[in-house]
C-alpha atoms as a PDB file:
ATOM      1  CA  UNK A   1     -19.695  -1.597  15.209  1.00  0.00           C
ATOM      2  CA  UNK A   2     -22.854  -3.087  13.540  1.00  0.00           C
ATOM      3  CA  UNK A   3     -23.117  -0.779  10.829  1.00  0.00           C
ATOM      4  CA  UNK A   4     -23.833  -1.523   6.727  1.00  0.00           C
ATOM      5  CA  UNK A   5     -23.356   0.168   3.674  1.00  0.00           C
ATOM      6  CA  UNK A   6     -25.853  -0.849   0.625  1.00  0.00           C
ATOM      7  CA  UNK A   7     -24.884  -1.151  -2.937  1.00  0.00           C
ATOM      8  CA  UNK A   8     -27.586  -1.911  -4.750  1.00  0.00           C
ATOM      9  CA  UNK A   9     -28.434  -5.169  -3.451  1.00  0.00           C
ATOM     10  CA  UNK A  10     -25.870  -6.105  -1.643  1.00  0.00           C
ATOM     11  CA  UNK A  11     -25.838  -5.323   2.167  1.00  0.00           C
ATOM     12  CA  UNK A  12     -21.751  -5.325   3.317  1.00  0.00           C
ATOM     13  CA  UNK A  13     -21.421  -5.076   7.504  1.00  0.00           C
ATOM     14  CA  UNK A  14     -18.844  -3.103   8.442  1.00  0.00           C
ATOM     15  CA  UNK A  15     -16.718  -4.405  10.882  1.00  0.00           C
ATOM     16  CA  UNK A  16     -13.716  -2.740  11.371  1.00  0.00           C
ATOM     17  CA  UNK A  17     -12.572   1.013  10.157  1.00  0.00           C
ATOM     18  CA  UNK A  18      -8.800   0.129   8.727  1.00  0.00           C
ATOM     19  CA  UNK A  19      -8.395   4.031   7.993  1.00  0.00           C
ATOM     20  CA  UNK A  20      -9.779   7.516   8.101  1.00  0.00           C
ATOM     21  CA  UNK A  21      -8.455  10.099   5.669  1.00  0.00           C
ATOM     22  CA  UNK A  22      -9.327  13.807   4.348  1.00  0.00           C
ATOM     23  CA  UNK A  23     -10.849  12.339   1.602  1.00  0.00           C
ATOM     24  CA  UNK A  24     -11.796   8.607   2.169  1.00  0.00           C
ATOM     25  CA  UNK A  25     -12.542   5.907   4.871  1.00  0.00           C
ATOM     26  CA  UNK A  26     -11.667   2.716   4.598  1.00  0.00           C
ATOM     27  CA  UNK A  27     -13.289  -0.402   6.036  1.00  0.00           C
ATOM     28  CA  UNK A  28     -13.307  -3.687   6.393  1.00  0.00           C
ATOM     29  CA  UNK A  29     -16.778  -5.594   5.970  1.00  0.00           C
ATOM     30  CA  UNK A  30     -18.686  -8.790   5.260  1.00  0.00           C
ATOM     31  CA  UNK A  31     -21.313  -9.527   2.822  1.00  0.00           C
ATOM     32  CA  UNK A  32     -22.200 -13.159   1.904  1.00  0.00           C
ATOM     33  CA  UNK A  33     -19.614 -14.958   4.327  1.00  0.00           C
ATOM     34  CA  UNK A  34     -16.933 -13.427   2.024  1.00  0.00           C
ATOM     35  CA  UNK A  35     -14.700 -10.627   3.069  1.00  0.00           C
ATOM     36  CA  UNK A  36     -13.889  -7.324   1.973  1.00  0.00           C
ATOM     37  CA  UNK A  37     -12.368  -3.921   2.152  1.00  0.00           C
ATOM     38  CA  UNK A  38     -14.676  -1.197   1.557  1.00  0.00           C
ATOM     39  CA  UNK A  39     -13.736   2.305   0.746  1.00  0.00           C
ATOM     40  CA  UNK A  40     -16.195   5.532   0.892  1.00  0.00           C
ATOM     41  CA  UNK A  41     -14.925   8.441  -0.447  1.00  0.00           C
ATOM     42  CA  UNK A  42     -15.863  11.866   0.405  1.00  0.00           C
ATOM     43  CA  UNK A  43     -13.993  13.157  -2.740  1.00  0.00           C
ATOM     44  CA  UNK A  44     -11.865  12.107  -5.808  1.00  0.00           C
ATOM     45  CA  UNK A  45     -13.867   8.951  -6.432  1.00  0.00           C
ATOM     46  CA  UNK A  46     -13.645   9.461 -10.186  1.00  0.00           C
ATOM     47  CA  UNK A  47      -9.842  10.449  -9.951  1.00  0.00           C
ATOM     48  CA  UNK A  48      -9.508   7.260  -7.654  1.00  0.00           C
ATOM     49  CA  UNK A  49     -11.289   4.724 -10.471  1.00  0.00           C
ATOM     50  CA  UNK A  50      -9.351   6.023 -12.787  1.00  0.00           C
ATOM     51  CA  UNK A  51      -5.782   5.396 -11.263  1.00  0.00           C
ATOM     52  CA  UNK A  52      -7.097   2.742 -10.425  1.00  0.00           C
ATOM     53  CA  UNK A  53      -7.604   1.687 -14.050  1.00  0.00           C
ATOM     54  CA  UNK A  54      -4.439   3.184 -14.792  1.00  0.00           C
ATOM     55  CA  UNK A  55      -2.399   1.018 -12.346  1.00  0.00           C
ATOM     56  CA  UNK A  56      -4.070  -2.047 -13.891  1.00  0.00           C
ATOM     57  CA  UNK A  57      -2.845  -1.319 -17.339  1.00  0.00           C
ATOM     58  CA  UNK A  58       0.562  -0.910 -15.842  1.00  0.00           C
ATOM     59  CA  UNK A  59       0.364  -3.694 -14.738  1.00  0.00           C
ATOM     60  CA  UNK A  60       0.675  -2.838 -10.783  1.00  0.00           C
ATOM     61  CA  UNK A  61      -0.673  -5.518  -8.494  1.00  0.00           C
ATOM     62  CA  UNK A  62      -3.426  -4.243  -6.531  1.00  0.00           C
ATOM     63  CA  UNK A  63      -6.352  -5.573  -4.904  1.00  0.00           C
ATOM     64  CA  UNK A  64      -9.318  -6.163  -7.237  1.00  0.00           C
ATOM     65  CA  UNK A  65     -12.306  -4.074  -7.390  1.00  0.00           C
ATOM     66  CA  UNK A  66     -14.987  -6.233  -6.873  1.00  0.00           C
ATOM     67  CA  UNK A  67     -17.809  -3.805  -6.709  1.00  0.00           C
ATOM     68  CA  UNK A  68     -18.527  -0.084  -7.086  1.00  0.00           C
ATOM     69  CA  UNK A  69     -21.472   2.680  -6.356  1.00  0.00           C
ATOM     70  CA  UNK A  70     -21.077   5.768  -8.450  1.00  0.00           C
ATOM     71  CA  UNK A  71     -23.896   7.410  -7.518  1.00  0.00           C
ATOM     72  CA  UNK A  72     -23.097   7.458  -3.237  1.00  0.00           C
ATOM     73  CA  UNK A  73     -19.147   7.142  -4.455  1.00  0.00           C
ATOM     74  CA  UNK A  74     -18.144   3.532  -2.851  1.00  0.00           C
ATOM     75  CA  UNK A  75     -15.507   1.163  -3.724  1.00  0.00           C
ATOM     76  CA  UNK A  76     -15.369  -2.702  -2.394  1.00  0.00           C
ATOM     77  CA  UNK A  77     -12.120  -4.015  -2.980  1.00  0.00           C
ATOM     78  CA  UNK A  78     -11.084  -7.703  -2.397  1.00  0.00           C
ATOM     79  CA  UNK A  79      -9.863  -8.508   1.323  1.00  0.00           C
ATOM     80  CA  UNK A  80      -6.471  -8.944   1.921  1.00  0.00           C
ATOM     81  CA  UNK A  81      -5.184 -10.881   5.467  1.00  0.00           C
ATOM     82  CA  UNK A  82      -1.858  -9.911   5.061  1.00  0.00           C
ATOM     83  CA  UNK A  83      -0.207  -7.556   7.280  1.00  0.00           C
ATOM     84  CA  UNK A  84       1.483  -4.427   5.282  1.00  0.00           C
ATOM     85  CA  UNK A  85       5.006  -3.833   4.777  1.00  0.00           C
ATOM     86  CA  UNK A  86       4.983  -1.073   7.486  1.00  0.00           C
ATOM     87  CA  UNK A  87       3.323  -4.119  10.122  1.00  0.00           C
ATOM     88  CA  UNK A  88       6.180  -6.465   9.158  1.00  0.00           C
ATOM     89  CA  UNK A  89       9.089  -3.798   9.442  1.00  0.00           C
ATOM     90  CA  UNK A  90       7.912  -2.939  13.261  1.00  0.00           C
ATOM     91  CA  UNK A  91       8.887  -6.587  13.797  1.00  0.00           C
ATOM     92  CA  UNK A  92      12.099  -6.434  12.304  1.00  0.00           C
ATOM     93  CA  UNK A  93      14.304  -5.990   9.027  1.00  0.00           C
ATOM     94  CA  UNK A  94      12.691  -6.988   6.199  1.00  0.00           C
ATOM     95  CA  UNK A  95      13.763 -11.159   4.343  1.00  0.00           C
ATOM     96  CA  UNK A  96      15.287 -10.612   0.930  1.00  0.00           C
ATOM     97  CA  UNK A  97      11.570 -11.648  -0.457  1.00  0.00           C
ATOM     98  CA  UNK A  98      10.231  -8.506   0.165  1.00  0.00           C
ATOM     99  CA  UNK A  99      12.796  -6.694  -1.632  1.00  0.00           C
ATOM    100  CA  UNK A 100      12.657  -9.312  -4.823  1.00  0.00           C
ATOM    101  CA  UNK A 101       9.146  -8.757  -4.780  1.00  0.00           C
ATOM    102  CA  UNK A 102       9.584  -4.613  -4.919  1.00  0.00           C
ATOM    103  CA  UNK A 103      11.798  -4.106  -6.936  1.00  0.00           C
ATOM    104  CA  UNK A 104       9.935  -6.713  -9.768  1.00  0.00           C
ATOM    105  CA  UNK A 105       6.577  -4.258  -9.272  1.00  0.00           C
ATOM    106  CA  UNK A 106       8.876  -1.401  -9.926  1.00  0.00           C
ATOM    107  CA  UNK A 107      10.367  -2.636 -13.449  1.00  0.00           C
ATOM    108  CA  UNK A 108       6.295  -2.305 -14.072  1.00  0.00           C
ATOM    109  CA  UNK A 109       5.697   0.973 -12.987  1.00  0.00           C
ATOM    110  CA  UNK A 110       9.119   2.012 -14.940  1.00  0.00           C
ATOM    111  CA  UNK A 111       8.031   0.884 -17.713  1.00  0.00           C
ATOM    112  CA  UNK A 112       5.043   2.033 -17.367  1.00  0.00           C
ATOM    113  CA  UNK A 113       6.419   5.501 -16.203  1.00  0.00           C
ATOM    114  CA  UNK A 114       4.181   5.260 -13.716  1.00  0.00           C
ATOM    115  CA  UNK A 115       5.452   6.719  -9.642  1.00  0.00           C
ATOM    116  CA  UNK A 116       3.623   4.882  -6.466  1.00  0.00           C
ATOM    117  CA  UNK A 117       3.801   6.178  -2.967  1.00  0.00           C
ATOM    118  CA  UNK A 118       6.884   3.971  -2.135  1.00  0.00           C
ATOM    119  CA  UNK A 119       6.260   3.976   1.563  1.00  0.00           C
ATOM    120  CA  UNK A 120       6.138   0.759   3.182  1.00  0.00           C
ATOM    121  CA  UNK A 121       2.587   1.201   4.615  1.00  0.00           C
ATOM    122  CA  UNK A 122       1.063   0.932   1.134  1.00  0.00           C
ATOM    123  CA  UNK A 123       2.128  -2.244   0.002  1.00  0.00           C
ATOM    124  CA  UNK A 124       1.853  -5.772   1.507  1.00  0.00           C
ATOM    125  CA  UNK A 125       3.386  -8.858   0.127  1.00  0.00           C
ATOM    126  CA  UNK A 126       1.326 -11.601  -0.456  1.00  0.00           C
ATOM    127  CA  UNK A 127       2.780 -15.013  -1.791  1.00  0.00           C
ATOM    128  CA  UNK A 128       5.715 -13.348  -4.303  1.00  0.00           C
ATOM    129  CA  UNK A 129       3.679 -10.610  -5.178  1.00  0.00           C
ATOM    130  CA  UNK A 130       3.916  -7.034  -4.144  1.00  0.00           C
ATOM    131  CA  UNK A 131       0.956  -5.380  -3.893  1.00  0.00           C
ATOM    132  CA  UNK A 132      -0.066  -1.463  -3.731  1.00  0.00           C
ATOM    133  CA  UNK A 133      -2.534  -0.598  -1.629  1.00  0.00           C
ATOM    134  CA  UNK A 134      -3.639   2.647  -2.492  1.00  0.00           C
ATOM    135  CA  UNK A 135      -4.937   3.825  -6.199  1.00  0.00           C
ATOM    136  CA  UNK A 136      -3.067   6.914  -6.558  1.00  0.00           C
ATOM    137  CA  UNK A 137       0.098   7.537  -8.770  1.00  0.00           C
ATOM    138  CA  UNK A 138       1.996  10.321 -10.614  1.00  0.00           C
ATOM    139  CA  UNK A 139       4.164  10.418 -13.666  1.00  0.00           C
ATOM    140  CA  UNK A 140       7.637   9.067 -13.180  1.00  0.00           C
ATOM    141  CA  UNK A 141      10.228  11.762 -12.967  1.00  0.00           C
ATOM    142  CA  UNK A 142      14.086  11.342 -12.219  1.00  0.00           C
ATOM    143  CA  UNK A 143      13.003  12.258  -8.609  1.00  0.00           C
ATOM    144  CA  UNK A 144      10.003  10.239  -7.250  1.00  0.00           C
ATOM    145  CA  UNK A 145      11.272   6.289  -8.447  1.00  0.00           C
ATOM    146  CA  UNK A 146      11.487   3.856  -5.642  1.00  0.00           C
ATOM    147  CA  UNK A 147      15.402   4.824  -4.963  1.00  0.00           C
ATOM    148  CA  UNK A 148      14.831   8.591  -4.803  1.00  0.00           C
ATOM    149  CA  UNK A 149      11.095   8.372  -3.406  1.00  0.00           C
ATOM    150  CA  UNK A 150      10.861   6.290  -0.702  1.00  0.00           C
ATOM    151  CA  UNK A 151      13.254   2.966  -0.409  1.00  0.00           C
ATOM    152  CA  UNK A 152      15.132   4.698   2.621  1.00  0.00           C
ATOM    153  CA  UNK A 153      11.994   4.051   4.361  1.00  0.00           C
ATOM    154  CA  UNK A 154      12.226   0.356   3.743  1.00  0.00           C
ATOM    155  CA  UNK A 155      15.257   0.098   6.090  1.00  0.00           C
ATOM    156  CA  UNK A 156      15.554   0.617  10.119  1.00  0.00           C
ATOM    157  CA  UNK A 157      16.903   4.010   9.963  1.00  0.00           C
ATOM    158  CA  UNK A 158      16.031   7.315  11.127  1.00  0.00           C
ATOM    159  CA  UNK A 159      13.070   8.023   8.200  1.00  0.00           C
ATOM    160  CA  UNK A 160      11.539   4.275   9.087  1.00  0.00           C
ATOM    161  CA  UNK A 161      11.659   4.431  12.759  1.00  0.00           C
ATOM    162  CA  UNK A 162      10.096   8.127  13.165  1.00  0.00           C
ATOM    163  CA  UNK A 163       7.314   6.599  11.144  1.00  0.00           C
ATOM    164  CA  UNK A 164       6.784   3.276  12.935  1.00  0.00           C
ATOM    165  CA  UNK A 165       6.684   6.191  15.918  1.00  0.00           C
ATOM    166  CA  UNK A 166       3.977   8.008  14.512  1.00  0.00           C
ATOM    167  CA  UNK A 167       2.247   5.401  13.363  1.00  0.00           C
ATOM    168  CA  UNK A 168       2.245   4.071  17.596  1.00  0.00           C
ATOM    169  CA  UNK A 169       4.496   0.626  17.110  1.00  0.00           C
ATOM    170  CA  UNK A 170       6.734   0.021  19.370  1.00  0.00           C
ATOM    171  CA  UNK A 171      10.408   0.267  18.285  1.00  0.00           C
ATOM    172  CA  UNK A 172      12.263  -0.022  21.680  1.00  0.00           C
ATOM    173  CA  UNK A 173      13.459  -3.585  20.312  1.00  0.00           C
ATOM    174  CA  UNK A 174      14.566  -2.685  17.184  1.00  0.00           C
ATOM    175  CA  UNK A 175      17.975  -2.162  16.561  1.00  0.00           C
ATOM    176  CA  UNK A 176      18.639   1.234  14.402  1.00  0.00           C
ATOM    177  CA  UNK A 177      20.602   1.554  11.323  1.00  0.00           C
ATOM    178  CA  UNK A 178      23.167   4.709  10.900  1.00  0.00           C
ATOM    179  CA  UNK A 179      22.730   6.736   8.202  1.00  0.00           C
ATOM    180  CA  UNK A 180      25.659   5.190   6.367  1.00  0.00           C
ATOM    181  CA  UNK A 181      24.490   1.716   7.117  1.00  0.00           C
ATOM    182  CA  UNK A 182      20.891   2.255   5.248  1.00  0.00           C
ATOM    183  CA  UNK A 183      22.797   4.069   2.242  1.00  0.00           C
ATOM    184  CA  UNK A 184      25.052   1.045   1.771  1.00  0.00           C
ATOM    185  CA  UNK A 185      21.892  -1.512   2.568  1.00  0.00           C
ATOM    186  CA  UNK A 186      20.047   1.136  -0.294  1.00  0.00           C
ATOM    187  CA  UNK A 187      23.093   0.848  -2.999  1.00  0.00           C
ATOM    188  CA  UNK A 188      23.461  -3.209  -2.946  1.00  0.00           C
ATOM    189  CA  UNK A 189      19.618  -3.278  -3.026  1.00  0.00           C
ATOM    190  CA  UNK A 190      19.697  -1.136  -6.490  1.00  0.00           C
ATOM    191  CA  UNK A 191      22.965  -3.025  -7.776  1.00  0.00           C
ATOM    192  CA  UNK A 192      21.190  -5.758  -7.466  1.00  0.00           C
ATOM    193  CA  UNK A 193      17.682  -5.461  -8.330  1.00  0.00           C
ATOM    194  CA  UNK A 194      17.979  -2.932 -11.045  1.00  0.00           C
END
């Protein structure tokens, strides 16, 4: 895959295509001897800088935009190594860490009234830091917070299993939680993060 995106001077090889979606691709690419994730958008670049912008003031961890074409609607974001969330869970539960480190970028985004996509595919932990992956968001509500919008997928049961499924990991070696044992695993994460 020797192909290259320009912006303005810069020439960034593309070397691997990380995701396709309705409305954007995402890449990762080269330029310099530095690496980089590189995001072309078919539509809602403006809607995507400003989230992005958004998320910042809240003070959401997210990779950094290091460059941007307005004009042919392009976004190069810092490169990340890390595997995300979703990765790690096909390997097993999750350490305490990755919890510690959730639950400390929510208090941000509550207090920011600010709701993420709290599926485990758009966040990675790197260090102590959680980090979001994608740039969108919605206004916090009483039912889209991390404990009503998407912690159940952060544990082995049903919900995180059909996705590692569609997704193509392999679960066969992962042992399943029952419904009951995720809610309890759920509650004692809240009593004690919150």
């Amino acid at each position: 895959m020797e192909e290259f995106i320009q912006i303005k001077n810069k020439k960034f090889v593309l070397t691997k295509v990380r995701a396709v979606h309705e409305d954007h691709c995402t890449y990762d690419c080269t330029w310099s001897g530095r690496n980089y994730c590189l995001r072309t958008y078919n539509t809602g670049f403006e809607k995507a800088m400003a989230d992005y912008k958004q998320l910042k003031h809240a003070g959401i961890n997210m990779a950094k935009i290091c460059f941007h074409d307005d004009v042919n609607h392009v976004i190069v974001f810092d490169y990340f190594p890390e595997d995300d969330c979703l990765s790690v869970l096909s390997r097993g539960p999750f350490e305490e860490r990755y919890f510690e480190a959730l639950f400390a970028l929510y208090r941000f985004a509550r207090f920011s009234k600010v709701a993420l996509d709290w599926h485990p595919q758009n966040f990675m932990l790197r260090g102590s830091q959680m980090f979001y992956l994608p740039t969108k968001w919605e206004p916090l509500t009483e039912t889209n917070g991390l404990e009503k919008g998407g912690l159940r997928s952060w544990f082995l049961g049903e919900e995180a299993l059909n996705e590692l499924n569609r997704k193509g990991y392999d679960t066969s070696k992962l042992t399943k939680l029952s419904e009951a044992e995720v809610n309890k695993a759920m509650a004692l994460m809240v009593v004690r993060y919150w």
